[in-house]
Protein backbone atom coordinates (compact mmCIF):
# COMPACT_ATOMS: atom_id res chain seq x y z
CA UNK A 1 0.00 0.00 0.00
CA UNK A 2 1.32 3.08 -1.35
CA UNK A 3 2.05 5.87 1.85
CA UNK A 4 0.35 8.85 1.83
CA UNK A 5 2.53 12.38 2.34
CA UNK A 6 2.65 13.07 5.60
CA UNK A 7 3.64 17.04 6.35
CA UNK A 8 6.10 18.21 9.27
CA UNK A 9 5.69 21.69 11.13
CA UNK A 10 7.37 23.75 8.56
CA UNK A 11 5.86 21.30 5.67
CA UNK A 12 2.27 22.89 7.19
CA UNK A 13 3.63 26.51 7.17
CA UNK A 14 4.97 26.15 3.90
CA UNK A 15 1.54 24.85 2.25
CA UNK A 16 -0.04 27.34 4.14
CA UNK A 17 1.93 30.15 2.40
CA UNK A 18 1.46 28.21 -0.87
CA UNK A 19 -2.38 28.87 -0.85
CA UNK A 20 -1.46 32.15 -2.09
CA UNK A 21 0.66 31.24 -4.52
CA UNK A 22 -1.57 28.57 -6.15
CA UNK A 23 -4.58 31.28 -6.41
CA UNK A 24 -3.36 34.80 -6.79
CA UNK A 25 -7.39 35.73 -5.85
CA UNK A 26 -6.57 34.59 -2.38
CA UNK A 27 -4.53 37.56 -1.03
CA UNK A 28 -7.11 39.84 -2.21
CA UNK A 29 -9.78 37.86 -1.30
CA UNK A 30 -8.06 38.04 2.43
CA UNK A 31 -7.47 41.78 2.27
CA UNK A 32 -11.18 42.59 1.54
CA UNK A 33 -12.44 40.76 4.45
CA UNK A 34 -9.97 41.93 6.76
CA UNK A 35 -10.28 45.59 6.44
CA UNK A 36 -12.94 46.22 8.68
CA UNK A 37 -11.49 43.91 11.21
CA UNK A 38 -8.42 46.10 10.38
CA UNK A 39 -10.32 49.30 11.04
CA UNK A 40 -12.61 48.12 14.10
CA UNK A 41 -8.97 46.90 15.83
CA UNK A 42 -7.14 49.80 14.82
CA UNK A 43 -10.14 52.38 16.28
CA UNK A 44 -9.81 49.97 19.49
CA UNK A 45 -5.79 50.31 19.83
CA UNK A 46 -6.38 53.78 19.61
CA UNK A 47 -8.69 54.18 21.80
CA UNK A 48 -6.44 52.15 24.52
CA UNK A 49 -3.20 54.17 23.82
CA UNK A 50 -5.43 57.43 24.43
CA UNK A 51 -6.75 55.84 27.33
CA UNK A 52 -2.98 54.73 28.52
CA UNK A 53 -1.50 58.30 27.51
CA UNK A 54 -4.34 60.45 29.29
CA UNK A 55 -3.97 58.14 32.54
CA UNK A 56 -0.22 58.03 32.84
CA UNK A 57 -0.26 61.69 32.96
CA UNK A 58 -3.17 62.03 35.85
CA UNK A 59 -2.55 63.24 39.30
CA UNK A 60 -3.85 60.95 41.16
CA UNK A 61 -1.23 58.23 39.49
CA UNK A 62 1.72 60.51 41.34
CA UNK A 63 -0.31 59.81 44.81
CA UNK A 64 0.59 56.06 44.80
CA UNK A 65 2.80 54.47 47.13
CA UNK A 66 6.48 54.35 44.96
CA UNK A 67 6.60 50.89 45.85
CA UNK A 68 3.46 49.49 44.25
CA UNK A 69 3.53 46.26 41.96
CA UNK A 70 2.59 47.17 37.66
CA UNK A 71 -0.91 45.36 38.37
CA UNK A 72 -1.81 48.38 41.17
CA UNK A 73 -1.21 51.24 39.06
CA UNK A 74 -2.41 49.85 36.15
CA UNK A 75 -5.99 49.13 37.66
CA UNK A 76 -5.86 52.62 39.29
CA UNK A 77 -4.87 54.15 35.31
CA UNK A 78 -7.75 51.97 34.02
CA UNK A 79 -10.51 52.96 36.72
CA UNK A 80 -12.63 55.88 36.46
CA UNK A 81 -13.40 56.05 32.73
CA UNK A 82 -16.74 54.54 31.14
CA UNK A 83 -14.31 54.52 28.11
CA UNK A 84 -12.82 51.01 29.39
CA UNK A 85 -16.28 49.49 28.82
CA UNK A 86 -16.37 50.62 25.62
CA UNK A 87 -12.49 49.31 24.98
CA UNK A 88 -14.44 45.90 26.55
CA UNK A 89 -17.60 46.30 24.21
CA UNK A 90 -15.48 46.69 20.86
CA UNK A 91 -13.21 43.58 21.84
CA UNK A 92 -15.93 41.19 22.68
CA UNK A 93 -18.71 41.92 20.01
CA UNK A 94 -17.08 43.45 16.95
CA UNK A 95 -13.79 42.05 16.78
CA UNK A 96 -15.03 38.99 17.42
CA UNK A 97 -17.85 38.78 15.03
CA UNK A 98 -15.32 40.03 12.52
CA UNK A 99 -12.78 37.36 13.42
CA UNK A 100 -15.56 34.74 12.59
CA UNK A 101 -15.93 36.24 9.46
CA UNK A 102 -12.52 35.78 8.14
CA UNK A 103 -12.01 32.67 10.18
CA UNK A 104 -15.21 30.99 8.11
CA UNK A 105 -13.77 32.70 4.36
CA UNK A 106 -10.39 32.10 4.80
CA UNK A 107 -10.89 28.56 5.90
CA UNK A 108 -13.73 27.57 3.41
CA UNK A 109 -11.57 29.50 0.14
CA UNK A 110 -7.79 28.32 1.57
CA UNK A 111 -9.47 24.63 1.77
CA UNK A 112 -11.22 24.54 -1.89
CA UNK A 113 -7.26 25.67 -2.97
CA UNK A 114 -5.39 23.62 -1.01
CA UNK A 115 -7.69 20.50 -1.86
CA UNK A 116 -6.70 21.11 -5.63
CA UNK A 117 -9.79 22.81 -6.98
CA UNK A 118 -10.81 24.57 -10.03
CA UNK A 119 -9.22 27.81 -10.39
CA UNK A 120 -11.86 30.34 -8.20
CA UNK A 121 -12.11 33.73 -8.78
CA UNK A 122 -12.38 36.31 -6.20
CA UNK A 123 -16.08 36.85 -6.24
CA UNK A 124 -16.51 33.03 -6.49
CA UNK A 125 -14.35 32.44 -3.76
CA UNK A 126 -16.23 35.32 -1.46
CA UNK A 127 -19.86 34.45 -2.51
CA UNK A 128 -19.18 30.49 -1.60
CA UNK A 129 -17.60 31.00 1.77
CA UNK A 130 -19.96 33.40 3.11
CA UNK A 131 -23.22 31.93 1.29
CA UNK A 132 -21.93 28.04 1.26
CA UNK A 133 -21.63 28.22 4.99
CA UNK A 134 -24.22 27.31 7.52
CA UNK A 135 -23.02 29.90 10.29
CA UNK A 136 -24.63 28.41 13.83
CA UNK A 137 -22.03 25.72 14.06
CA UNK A 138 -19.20 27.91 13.40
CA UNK A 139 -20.55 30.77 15.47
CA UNK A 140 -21.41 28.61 18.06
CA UNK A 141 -18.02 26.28 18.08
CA UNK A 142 -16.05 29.93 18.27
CA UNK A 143 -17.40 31.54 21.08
CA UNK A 144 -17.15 28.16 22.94
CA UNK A 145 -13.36 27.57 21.97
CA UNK A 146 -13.27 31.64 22.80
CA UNK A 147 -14.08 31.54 25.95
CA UNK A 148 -12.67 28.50 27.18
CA UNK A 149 -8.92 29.76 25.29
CA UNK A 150 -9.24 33.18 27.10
CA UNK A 151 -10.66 32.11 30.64
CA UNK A 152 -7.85 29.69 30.68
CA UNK A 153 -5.11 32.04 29.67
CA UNK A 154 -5.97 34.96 32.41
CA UNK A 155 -5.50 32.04 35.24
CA UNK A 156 -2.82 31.03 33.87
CA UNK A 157 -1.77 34.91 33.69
CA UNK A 158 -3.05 35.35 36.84
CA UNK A 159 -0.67 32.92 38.45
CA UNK A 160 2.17 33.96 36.31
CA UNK A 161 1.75 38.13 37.88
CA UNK A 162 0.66 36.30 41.47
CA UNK A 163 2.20 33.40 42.17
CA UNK A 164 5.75 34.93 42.59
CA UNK A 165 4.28 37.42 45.23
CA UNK A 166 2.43 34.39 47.10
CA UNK A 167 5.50 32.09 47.45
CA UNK A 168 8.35 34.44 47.58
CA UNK A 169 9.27 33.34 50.72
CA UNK A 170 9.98 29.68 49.52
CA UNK A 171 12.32 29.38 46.95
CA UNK A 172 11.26 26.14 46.46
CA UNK A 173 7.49 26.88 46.08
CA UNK A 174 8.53 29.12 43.96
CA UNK A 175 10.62 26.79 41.18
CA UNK A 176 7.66 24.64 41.80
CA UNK A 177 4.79 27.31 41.25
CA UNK A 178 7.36 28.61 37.66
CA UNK A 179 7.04 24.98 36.69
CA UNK A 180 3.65 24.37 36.69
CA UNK A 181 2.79 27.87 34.99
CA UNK A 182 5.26 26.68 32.07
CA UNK A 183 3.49 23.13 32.31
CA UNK A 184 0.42 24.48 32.29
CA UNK A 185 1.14 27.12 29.26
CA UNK A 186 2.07 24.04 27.17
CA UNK A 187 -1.00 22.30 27.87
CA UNK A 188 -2.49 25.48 27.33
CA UNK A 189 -0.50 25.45 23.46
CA UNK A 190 -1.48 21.89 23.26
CA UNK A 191 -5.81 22.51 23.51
CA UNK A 192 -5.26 25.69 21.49
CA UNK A 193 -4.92 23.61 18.52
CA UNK A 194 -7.40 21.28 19.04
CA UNK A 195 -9.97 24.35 19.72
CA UNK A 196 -9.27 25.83 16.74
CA UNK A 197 -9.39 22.69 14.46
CA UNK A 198 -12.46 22.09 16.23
CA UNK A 199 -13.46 25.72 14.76
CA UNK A 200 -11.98 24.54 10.99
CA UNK A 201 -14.20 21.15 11.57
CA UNK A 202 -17.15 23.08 12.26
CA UNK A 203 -16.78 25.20 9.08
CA UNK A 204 -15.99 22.77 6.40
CA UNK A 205 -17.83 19.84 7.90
CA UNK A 206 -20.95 21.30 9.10
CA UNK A 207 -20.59 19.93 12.62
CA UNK A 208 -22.16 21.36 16.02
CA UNK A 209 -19.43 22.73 18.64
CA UNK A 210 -19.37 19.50 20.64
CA UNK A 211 -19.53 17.12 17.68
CA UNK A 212 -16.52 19.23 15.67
CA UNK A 213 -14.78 19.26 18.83
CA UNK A 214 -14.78 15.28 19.31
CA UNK A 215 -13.84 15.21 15.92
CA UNK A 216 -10.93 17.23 16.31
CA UNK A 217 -9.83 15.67 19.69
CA UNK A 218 -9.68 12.70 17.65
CA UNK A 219 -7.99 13.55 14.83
CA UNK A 220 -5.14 15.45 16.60
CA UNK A 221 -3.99 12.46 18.44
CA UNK A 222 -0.79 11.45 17.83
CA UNK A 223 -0.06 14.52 15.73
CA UNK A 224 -0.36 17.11 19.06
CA UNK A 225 3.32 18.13 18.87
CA UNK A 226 3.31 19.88 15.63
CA UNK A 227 0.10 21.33 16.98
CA UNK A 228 1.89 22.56 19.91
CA UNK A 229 4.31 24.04 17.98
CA UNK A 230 1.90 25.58 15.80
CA UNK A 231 0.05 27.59 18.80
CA UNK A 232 3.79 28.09 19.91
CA UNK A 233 4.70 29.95 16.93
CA UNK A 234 1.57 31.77 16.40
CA UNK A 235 1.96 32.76 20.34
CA UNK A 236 5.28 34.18 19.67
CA UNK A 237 4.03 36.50 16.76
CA UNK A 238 1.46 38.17 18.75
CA UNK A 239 2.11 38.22 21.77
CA UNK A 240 6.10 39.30 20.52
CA UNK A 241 4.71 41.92 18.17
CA UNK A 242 2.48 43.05 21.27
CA UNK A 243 5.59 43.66 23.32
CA UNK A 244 7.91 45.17 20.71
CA UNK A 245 5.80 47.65 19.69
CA UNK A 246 5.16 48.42 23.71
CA UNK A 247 8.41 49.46 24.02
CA UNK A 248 9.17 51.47 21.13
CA UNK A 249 8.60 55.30 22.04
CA UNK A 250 9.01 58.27 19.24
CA UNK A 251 6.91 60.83 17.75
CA UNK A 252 2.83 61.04 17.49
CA UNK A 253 3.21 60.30 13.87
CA UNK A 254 5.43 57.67 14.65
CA UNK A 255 3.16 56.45 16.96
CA UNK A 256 0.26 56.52 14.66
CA UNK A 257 2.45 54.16 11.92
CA UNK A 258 3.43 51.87 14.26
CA UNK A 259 -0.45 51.22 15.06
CA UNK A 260 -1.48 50.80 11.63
CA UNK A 261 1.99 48.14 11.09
CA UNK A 262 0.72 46.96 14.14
CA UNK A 263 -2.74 45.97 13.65
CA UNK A 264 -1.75 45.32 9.78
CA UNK A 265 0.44 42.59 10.72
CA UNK A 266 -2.19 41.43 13.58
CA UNK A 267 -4.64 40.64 10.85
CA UNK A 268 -2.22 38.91 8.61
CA UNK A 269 -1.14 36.91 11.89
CA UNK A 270 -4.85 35.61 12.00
CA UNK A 271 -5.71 34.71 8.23
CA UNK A 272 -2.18 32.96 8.37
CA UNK A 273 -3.49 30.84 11.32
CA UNK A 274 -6.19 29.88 9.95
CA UNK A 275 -5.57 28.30 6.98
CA UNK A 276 -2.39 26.81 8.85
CA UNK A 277 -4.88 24.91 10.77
CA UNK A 278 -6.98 24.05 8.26
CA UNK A 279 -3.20 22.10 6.85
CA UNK A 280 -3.00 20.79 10.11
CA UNK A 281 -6.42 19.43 9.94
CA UNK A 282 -6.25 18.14 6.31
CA UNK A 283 -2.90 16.45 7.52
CA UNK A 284 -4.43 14.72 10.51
CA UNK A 285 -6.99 13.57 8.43
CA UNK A 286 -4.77 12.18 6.21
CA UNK A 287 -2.79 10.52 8.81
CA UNK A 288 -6.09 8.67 10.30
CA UNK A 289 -7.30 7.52 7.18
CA UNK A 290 -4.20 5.64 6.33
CA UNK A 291 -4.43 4.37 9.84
CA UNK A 292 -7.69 2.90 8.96
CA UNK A 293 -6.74 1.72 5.53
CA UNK A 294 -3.57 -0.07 7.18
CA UNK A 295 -5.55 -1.47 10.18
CA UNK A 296 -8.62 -2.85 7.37
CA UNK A 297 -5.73 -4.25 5.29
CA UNK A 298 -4.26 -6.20 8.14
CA UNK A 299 -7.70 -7.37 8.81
CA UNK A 300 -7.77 -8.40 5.56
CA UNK A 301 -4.75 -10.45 5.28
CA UNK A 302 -5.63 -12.38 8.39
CA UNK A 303 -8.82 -13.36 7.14
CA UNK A 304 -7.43 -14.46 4.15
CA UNK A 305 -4.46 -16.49 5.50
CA UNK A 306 -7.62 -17.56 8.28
CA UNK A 307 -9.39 -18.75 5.00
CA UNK A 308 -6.47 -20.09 3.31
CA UNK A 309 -5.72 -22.79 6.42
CA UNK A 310 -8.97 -23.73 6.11
């Protein structure tokens, strides 16, 4: 029995970035759909640097104690402003909605390419993904897979800004309290992938959130490394891109470029992981159908030689 191709880490970034290069439509199919998650993200990072600029400069921040941890000061910057619900509003509904939106077209147009179809043009590729698509499983499986990714990631947060301060006195406890946040981040890295091929499973296959989610638990085992590394990689870019940009400091203008690069490179950072994942879930598909086709070929040849004794 001939083998099918199996694909590594970098063999699933690689195809990923080849989805653009088999259909030129793609990368302006992305860019259309984007923008207004580009401009609804780029009005909210605004609207939290005015919010970080105005409070940094307030009286009342001079009145705290010098000694006070980052999580103090920033709570008393962020207090007192009906502007934070707002930042909170725009995150949750908007963005999120948006997200969805280029989660379900780049996933259903990146699949039809990568699975060899028909040349699609850009207005065939937009009108199928969006009209194609039944959206209550998707919508349903992503705000599941949201919250349970984001819940999970402020304990783990919350032990990684607490924990220090709680067992400081032991050093001990406190190599034992690092180890289990880095423990728990990979595990963290590790269900990140299966949430979101849950999300890809729910969009291709038409599957409710628990059903897609199964699916995907199943698929991903035994392949759950190069998902790890996956999540790792697309951790790095945002949450590195978050932090470089924090620390660069220069002119209003150059303030106002950075935010567009910024939230330009965000975007691209998103439709990049999703049609990595939907590799990753074509190649753990892959994988478990030639485990079945070995597995009913075995079962095969001992029935025969079973047959052939008799």
């Amino acid at each position: 029995m001939e083998r099918m191709r199996f694909l590594g880490t970098f063999g699933i970034i690689r195809e990923a970035v080849r989805v653009g290069i088999r259909n030129p439509s793609f990368i302006p199919l992305a860019t259309i759909v984007s923008l207004p998650l580009f401009c609804i993200t780029l009005l909210h990072e605004w609207l939290l640097q005015h919010i970080l600029m105005e409070a940094s400069f307030s009286p009342q921040l001079s009145e705290l104690p010098p000694n006070s941890n980052a999580v103090t000061r920033l709570t008393h910057m962020m207090s007192g402003t009906g502007r934070v619900l707002l930042l909170a509003l725009l995150y949750l509904i908007p963005i999120q909605l948006l997200n969805l939106l280029t989660a379900v077209t780049t996933v259903y147009s990146a699949s039809a390419i990568h699975a060899g179809a028909r040349t699609l043009g850009l207005q065939d590729m937009l009108r199928n993904s969006v009209a194609k698509t039944r959206w209550k499983g998707p919508l349903v499986t992503y705000i599941y897979t949201f919250l349970l990714s984001n819940l999970s990631l402020m304990v783990i947060v919350f032990f990684i800004l607490l924990g220090p301060l709680l067992v400081s006195g032991n050093v001990l406890l406190l190599l034992v309290s690092m180890m289990g946040v880095i423990i728990a981040f990979g595990i963290w890295l590790v269900l990140s992938a299966w949430w979101n091929m849950g999300v890809v499973i729910s969009i291709l296959e038409d599957k409710g959130c628990l059903q897609a989610l199964s699916t995907s638990q199943y698929l991903s085992k035994g392949n759950r490394v190069r998902g790890f590394v996956l999540m790792l990689f697309n951790f790095i870019w945002l949450y590195g891109l978050s932090l470089s940009t924090l620390l660069v400091r220069g002119s209003f203008s150059g303030m106002i470029v950075l935010a567009f690069v910024r939230t330009g490179l965000g975007c691209v950072r998103k439709v990049m992981k999703w049609v990595v994942c939907m590799v990753y879930y074509h190649d753990c598909k892959r994988r478990w159908r030639e485990k079945v086709d070995m597995e009913e070929g075995r079962e095969d040849d001992l029935l025969c030689k079973d047959f052939s004794k008799r």
